[in-house]
N, C-alpha and C. Protein backbone atom coordinates (compact mmCIF):
# COMPACT_ATOMS: atom_id res chain seq x y z
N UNK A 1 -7.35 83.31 -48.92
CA UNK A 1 -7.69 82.17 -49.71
C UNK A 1 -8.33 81.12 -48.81
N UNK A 2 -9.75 81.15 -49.14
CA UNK A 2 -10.37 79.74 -48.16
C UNK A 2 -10.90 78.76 -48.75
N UNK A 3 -10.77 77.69 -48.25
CA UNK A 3 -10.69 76.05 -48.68
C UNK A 3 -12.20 75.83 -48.26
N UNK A 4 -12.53 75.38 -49.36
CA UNK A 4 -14.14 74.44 -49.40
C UNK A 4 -13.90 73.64 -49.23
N UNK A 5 -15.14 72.88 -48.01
CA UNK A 5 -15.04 71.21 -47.95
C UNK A 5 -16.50 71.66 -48.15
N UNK A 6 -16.75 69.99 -48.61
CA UNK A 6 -18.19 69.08 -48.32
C UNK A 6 -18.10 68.86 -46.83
N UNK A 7 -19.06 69.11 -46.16
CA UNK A 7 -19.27 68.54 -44.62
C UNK A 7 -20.42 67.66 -44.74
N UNK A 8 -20.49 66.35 -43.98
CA UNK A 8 -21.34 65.39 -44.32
C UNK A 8 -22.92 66.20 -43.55
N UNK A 9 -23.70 65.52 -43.70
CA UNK A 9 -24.92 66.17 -43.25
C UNK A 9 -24.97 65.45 -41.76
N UNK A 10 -25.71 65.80 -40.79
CA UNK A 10 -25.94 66.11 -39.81
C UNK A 10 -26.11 64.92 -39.37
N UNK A 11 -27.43 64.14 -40.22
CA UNK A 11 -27.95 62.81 -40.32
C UNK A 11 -26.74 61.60 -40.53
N UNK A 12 -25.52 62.19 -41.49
CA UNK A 12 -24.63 60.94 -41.39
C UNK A 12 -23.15 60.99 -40.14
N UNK A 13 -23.24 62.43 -39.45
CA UNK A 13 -22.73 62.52 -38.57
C UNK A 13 -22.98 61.86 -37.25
N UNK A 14 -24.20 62.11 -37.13
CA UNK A 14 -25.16 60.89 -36.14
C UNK A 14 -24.72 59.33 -36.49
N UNK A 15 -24.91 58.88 -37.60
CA UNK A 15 -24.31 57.59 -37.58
C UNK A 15 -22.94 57.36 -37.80
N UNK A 16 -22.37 57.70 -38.19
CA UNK A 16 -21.18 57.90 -37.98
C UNK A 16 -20.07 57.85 -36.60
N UNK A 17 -20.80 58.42 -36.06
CA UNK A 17 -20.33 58.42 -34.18
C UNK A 17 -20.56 57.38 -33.93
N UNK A 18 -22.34 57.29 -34.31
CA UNK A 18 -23.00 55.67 -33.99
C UNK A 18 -21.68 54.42 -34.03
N UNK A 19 -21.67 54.39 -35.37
CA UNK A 19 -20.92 53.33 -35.45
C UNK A 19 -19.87 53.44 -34.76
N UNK A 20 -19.10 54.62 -34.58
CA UNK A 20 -17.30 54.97 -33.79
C UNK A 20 -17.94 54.85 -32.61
N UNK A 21 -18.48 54.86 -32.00
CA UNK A 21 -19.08 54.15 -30.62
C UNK A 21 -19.30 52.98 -30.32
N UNK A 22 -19.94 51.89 -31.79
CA UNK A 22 -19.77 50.50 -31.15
C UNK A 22 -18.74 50.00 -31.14
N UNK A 23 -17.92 50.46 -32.20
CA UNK A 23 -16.15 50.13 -32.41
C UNK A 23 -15.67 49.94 -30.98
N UNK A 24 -16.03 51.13 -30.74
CA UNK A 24 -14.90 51.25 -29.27
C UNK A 24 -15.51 50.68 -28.31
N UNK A 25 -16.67 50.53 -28.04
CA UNK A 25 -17.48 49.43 -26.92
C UNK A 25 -16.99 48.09 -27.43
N UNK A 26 -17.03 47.73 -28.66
CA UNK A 26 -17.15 46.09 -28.88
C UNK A 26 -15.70 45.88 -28.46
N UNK A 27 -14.20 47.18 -29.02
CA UNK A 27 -12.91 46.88 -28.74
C UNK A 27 -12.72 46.39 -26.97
N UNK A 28 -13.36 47.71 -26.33
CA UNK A 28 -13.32 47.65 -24.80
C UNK A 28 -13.66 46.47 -24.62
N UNK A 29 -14.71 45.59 -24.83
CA UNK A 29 -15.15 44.56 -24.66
C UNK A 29 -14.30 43.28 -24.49
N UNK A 30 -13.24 43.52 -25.68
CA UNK A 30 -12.88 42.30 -26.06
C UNK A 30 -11.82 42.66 -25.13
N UNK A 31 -11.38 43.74 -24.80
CA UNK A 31 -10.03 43.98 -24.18
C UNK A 31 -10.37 43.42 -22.36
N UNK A 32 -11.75 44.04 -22.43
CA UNK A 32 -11.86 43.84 -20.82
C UNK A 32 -12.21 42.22 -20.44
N UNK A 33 -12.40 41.43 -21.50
CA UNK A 33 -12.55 40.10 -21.28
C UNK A 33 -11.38 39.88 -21.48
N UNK A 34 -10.40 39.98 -21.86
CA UNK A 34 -8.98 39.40 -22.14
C UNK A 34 -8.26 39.68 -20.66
N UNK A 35 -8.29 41.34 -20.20
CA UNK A 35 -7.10 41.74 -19.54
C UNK A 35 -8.20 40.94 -18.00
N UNK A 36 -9.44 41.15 -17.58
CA UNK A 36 -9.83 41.01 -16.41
C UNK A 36 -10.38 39.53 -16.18
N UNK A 37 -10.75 39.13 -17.43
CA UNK A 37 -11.68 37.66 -17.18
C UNK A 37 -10.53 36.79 -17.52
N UNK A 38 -9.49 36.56 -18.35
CA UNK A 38 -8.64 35.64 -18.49
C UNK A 38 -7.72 35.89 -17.30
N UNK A 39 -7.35 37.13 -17.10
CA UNK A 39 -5.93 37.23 -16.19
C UNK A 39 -6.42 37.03 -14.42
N UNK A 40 -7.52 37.21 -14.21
CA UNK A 40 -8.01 37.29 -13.09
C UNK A 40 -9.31 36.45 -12.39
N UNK A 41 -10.34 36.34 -13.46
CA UNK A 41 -11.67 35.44 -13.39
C UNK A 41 -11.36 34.33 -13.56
N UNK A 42 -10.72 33.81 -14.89
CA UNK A 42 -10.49 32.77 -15.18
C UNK A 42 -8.97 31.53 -15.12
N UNK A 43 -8.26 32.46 -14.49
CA UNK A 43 -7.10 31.89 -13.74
C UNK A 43 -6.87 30.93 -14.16
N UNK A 44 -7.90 30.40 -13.04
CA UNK A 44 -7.37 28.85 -12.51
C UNK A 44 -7.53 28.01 -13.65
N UNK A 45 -8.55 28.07 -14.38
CA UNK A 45 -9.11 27.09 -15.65
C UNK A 45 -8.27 27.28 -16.17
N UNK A 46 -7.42 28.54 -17.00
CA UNK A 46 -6.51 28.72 -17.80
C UNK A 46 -4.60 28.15 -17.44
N UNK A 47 -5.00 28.12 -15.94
CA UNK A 47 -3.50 27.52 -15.76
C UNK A 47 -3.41 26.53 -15.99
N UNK A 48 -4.39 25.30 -16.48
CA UNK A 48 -3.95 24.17 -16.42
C UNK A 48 -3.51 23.95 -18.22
N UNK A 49 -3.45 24.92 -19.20
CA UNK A 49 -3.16 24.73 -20.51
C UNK A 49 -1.55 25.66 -20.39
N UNK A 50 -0.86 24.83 -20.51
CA UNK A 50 0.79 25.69 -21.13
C UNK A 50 1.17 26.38 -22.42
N UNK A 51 1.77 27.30 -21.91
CA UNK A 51 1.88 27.85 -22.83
C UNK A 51 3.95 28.25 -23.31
N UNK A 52 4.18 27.72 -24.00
CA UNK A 52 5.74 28.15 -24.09
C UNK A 52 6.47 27.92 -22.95
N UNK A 53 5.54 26.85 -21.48
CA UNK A 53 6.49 26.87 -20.97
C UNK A 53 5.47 27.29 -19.64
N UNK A 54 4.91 28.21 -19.51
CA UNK A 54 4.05 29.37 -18.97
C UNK A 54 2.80 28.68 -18.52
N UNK A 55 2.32 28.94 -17.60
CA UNK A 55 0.41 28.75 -17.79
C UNK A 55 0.14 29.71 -18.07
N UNK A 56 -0.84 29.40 -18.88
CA UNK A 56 -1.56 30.37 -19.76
C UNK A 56 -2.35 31.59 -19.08
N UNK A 57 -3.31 30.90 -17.97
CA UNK A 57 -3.76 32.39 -17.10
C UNK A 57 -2.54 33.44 -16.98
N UNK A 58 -1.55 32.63 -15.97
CA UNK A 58 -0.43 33.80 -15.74
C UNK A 58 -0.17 34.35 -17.41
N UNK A 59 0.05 33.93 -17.94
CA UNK A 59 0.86 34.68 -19.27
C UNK A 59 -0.26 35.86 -19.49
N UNK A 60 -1.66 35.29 -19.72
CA UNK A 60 -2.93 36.62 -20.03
C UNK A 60 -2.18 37.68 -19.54
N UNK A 61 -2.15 37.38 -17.84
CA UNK A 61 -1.78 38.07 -17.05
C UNK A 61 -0.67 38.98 -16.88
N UNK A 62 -0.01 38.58 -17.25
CA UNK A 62 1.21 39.79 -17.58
C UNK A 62 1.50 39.71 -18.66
N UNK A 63 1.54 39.20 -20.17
CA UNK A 63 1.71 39.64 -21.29
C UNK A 63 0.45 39.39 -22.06
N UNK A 64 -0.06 38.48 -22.07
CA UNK A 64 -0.93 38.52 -23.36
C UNK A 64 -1.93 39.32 -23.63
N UNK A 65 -2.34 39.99 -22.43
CA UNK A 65 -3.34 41.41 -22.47
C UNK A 65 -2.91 42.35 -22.87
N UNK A 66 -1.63 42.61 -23.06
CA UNK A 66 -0.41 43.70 -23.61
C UNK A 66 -0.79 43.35 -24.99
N UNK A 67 -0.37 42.27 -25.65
CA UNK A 67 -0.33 42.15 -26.67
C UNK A 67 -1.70 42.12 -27.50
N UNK A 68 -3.04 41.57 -26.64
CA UNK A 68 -4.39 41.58 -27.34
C UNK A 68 -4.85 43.09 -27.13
N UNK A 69 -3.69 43.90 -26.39
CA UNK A 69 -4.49 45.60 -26.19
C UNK A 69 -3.62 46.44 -27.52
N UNK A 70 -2.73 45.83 -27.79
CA UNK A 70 -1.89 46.77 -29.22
C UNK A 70 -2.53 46.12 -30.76
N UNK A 71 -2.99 44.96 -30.41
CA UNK A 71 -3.73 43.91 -31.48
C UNK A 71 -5.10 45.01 -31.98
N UNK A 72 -5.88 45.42 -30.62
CA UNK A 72 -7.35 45.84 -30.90
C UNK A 72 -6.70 47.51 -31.15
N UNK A 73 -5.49 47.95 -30.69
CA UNK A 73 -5.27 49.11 -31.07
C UNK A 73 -5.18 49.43 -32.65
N UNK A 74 -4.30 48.59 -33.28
CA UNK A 74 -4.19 48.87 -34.68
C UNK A 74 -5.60 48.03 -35.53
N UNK A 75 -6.42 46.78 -34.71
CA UNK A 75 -8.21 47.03 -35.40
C UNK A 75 -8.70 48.17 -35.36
N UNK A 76 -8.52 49.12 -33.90
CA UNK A 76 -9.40 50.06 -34.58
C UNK A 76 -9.20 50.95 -35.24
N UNK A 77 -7.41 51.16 -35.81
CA UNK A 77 -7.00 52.22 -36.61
C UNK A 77 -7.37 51.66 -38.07
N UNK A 78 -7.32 50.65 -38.27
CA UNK A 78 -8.06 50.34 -39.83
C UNK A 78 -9.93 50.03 -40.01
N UNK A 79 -10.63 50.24 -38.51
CA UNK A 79 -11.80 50.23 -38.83
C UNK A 79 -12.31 51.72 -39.31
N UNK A 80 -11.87 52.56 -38.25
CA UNK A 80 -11.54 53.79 -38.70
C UNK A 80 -11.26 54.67 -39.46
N UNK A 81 -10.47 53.92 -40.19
CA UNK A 81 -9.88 54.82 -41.71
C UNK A 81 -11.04 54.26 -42.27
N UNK A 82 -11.53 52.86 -42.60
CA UNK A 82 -12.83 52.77 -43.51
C UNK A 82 -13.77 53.12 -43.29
N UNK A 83 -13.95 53.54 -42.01
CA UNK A 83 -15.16 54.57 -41.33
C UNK A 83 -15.64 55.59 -41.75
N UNK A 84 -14.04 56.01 -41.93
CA UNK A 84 -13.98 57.69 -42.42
C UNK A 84 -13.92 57.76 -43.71
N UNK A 85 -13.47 57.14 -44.36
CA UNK A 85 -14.16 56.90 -46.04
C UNK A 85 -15.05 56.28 -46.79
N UNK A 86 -16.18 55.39 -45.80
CA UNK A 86 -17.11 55.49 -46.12
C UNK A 86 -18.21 56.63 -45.95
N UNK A 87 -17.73 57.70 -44.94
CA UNK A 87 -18.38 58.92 -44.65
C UNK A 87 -18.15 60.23 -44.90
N UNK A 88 -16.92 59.87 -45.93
CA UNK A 88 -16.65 61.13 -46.56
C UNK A 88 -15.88 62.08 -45.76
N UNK A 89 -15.09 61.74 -44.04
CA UNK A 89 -14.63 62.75 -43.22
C UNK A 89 -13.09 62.29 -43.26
N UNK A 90 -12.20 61.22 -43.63
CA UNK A 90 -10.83 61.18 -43.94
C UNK A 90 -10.31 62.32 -44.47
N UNK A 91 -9.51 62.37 -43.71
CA UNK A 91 -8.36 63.42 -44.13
C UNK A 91 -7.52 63.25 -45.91
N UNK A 92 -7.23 64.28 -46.16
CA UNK A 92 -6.80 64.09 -47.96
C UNK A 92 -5.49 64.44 -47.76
């Protein structure tokens, strides 16, 4: 007993990636400005704003890049699912 799918055409597979490629560049992006330019580039500027107590560079620095890297983790699990159902390849 074998299961028919629709497979998208070739042409929307190409964009398709397309787009799951800028996802993950624009995510990297935002992640690598958070974890390297706040926690490390931008330090000093950022220590002078408190945070809970904290300066804020240090905090980037050991937590808040944690938390803006599980933030962009679950963006890209819901860009994704609408990715995949606007292209017809979600799972049923």
């Amino acid at each position: 007993m074998s299961k028919t799918t629709n497979s998208p055409a070739p042409a929307n597979l190409r964009r398709y990636w397309r787009k799951n490629l800028r996802y993950v560049l624009s995510l990297l992006s935002v992640w690598f400005v958070v974890s390297y330019g706040f926690g490390i580039l931008f330090v000093d500027r950022l220590d002078q704003i408190r945070l809970a107590g904290f300066k804020l560079g240090f905090w980037f620095a050991q937590q808040g890049a944690i938390y803006v890297f599980v933030c962009l983790i679950f963006i890209y699990v819901a860009l994704m699912n609408r990715l995949d159902k606007e292209y017809d390849v979600h799972e049923t």
